[in-house]
Protein backbone atom coordinates (compact mmCIF):
# COMPACT_ATOMS: atom_id res chain seq x y z
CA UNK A 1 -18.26 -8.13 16.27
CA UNK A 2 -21.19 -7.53 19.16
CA UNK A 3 -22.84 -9.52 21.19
CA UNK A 4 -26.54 -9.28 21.69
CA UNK A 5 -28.22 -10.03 25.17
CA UNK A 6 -24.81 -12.29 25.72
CA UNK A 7 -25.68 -15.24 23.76
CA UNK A 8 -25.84 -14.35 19.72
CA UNK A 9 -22.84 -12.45 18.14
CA UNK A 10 -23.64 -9.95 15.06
CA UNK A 11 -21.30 -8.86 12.90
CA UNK A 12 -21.17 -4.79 12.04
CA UNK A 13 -19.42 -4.18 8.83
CA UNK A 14 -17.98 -0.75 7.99
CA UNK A 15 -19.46 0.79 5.25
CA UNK A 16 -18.95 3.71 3.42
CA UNK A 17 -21.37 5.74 1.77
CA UNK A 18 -21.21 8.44 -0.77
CA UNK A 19 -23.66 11.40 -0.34
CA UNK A 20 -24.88 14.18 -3.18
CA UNK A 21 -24.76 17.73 -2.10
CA UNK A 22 -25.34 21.01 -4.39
CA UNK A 23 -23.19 24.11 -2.92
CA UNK A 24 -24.86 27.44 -3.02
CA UNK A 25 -23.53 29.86 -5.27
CA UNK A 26 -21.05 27.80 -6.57
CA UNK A 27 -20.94 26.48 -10.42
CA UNK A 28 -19.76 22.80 -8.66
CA UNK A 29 -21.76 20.42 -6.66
CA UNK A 30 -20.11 18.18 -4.25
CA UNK A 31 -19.42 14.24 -3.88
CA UNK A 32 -19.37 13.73 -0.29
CA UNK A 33 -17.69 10.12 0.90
CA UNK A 34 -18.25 9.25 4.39
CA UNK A 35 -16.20 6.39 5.86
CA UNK A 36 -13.60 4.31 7.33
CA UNK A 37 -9.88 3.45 6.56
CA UNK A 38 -10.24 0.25 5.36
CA UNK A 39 -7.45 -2.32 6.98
CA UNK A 40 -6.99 -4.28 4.02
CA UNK A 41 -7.26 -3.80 0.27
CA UNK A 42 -6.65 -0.61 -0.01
CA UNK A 43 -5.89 -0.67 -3.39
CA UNK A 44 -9.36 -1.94 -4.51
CA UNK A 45 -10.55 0.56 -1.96
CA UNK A 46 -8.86 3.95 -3.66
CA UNK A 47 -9.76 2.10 -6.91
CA UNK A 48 -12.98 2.15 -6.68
CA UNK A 49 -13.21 5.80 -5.59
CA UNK A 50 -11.20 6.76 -8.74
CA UNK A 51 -13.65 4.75 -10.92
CA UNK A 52 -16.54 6.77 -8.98
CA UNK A 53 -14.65 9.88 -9.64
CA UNK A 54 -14.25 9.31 -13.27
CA UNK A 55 -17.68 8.08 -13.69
CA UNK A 56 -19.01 11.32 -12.14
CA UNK A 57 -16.44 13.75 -13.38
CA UNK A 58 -14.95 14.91 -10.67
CA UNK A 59 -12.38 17.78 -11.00
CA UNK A 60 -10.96 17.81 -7.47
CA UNK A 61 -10.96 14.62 -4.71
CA UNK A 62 -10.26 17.02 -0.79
CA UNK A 63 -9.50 14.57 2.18
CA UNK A 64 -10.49 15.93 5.41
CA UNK A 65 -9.09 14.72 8.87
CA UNK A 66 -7.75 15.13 12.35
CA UNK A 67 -4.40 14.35 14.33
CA UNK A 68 -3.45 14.34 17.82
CA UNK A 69 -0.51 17.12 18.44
CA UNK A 70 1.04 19.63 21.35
CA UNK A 71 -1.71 22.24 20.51
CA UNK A 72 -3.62 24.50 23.28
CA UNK A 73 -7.26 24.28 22.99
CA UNK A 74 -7.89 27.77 23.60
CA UNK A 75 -6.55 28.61 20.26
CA UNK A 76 -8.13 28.05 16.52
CA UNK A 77 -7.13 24.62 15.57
CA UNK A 78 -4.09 24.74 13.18
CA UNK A 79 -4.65 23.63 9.04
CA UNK A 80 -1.49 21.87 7.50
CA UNK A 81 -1.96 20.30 4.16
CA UNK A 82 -0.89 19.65 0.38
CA UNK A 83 -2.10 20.28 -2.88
CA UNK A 84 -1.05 17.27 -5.55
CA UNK A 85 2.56 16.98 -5.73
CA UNK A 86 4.57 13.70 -6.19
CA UNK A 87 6.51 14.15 -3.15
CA UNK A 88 4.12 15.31 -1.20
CA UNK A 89 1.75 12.42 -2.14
CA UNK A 90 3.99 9.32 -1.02
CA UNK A 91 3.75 10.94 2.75
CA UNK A 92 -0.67 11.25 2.21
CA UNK A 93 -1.36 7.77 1.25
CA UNK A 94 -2.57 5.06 -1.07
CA UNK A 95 -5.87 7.17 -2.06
CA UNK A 96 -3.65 10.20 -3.02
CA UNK A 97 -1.34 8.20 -4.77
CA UNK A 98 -4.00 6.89 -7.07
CA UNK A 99 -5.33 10.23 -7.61
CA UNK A 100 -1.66 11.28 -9.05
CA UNK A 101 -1.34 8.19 -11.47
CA UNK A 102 -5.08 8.82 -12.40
CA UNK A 103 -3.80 12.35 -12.80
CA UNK A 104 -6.55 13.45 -11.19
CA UNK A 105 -6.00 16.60 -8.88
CA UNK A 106 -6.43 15.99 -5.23
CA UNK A 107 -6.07 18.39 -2.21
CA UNK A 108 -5.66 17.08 1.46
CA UNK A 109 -6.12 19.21 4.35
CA UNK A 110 -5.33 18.15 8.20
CA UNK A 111 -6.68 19.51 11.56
CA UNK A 112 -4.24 19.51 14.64
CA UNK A 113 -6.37 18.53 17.67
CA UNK A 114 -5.12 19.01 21.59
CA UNK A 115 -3.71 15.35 22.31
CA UNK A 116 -4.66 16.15 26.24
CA UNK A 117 -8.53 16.21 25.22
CA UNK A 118 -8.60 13.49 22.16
CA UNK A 119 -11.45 11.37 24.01
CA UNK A 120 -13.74 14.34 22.49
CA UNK A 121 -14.75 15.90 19.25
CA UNK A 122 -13.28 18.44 18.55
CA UNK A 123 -15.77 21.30 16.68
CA UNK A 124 -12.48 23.41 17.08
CA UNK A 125 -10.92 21.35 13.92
CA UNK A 126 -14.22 20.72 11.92
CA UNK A 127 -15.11 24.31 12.29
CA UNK A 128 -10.74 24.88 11.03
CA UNK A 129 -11.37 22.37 8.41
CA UNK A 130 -14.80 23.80 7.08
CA UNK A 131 -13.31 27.36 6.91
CA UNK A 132 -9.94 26.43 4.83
CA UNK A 133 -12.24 24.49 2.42
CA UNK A 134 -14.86 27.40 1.98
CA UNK A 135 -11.47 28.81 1.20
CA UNK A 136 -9.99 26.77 -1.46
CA UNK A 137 -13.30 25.78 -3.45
CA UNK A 138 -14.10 29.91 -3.34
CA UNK A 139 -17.53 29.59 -1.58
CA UNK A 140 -19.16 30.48 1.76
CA UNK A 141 -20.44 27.87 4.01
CA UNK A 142 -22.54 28.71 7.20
CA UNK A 143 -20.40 28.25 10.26
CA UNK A 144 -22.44 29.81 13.13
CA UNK A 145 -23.40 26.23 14.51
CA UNK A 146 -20.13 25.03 14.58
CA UNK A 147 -18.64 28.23 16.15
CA UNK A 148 -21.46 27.77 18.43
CA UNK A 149 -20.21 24.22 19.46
CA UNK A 150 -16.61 25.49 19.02
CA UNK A 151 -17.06 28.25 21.70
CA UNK A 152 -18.56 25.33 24.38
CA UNK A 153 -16.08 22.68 23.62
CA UNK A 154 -13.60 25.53 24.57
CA UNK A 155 -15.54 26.54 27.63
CA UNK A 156 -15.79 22.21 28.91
CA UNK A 157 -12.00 21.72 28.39
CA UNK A 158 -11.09 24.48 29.99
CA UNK A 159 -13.29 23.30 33.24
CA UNK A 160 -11.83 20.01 32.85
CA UNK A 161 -8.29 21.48 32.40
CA UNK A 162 -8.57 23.95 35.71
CA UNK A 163 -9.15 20.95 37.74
CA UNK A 164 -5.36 19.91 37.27
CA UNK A 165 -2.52 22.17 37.98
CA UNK A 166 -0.70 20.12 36.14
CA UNK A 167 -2.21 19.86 33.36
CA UNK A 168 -3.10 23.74 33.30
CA UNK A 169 0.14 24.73 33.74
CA UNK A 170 1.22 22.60 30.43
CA UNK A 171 -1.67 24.09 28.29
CA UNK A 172 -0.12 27.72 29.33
CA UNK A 173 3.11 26.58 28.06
CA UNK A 174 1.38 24.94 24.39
CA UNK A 175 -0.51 28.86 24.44
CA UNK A 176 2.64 30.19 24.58
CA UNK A 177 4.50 28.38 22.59
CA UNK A 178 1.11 28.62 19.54
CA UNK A 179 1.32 32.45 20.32
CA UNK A 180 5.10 32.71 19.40
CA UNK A 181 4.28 30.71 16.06
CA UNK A 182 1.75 32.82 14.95
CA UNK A 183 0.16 30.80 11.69
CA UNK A 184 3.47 29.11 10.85
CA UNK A 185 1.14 26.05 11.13
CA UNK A 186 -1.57 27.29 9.17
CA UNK A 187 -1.90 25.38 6.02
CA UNK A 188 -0.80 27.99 2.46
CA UNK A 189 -3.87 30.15 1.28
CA UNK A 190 -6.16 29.14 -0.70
CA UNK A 191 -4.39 31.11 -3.78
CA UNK A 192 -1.51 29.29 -2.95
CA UNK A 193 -3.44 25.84 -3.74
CA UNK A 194 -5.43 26.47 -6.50
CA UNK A 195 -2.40 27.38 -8.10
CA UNK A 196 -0.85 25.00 -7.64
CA UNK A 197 -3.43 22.86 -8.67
CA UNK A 198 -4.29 25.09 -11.57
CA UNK A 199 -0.54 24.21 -12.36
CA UNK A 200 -1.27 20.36 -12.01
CA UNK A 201 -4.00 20.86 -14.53
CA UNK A 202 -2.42 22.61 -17.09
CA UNK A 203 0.26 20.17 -17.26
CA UNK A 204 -2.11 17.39 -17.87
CA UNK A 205 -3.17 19.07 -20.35
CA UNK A 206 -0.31 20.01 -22.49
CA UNK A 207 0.66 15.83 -21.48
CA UNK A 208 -2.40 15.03 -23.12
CA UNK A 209 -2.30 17.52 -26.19
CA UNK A 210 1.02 15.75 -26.79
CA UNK A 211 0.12 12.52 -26.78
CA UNK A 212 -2.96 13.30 -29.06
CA UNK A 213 -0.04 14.86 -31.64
CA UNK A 214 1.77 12.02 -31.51
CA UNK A 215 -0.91 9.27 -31.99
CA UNK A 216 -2.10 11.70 -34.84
């Protein structure tokens, strides 16, 4: 809700749009959904991206996104994620939950950005994010701008930081600490995923072949 010159009020709705995007030198083309987390109806929500999905034969639904933790921001922003799992997909959500009873294979992948600067975007975590997908779909996506803005977002925090001994000190100790965890964080390889998923797909299949036998 907004108020315009003080007097009227206008009412912004959320919207979320789906965008159409061919990837070079890959044998796939993307489906690219750009929105918000609806607060209610969720379950109409994911449904109607699984209908979308179907409609369009999609193979593979990625989420993409950012959380707030004890990282430095002097270091690459750490990847955790999941490839479809039951377990693992009761901790990801209602849209990855309706990908697993759709049986539709779904990957989600999580940036970890510096809780000390999360009033900015972080380039850090979309550059992070951009890299592990190029990864897991097995194609190469131009980065330079993003390193680019990567490289100055490091550069402005670390002004900002250095005018707060405080503050400095702590992101020493969060360097440290990164340092001595080497890529613990780091989400598995992209190997690791696809076969899992690979996995996930096979066993849909054999699921299906069965229940073709048995209705023949």
């Amino acid at each position: 809700m907004a108020l315009e010159e003080g007097i009227t009020r206008r009412i912004d709705w959320p919207e979320t749009a789906f965008l159409h995007a061919a990837i070079p030198g890959a044998s796939r083309d993307a489906v690219l959904l750009l929105g918000v987390e609806p607060n209610t109806r969720w379950r109409t929500f994911a449904a109607e991206i699984i209908d979308l999905a179907r409609d369009l034969g999609v193979e593979l639904v990625v989420t993409l996104g950012a959380l707030l933790a004890d990282v430095p921001h002097t270091r690459p922003a750490p990847v955790t994620g999941s490839a479809t799992d039951p377990d693992l997909v009761r901790e990801l959500g209602v849209l990855h939950d309706a990908c697993r009873r759709n049986e539709l294979a779904s990957v989600s992948l999580w940036a970890a950005v510096p809780h000390y600067a999360s009033l900015a975007a972080s380039p850090k975590a979309a550059l992070a994010l951009c890299a592990r997908l190029a990864d897991l779909l097995d194609v190469e996506l131009d980065l330079d701008d993003l390193e680019r803005a990567a490289q100055t977002y490091e550069e402005q925090v670390s002004q900002a930081v250095a005018t707060d001994e405080e503050t400095e000190a702590y992101v020493r100790e969060l360097e440290r600490r990164r340092d001595a965890l080497g890529e613990e964080l780091d989400v598995p390889s992209g190997d690791t995923l696809a076969a899992e998923l690979t996995r996930f797909l096979r066993e849909h299949e054999e699921r299906r072949r069965q229940e073709e036998d048995e209705e023949g």
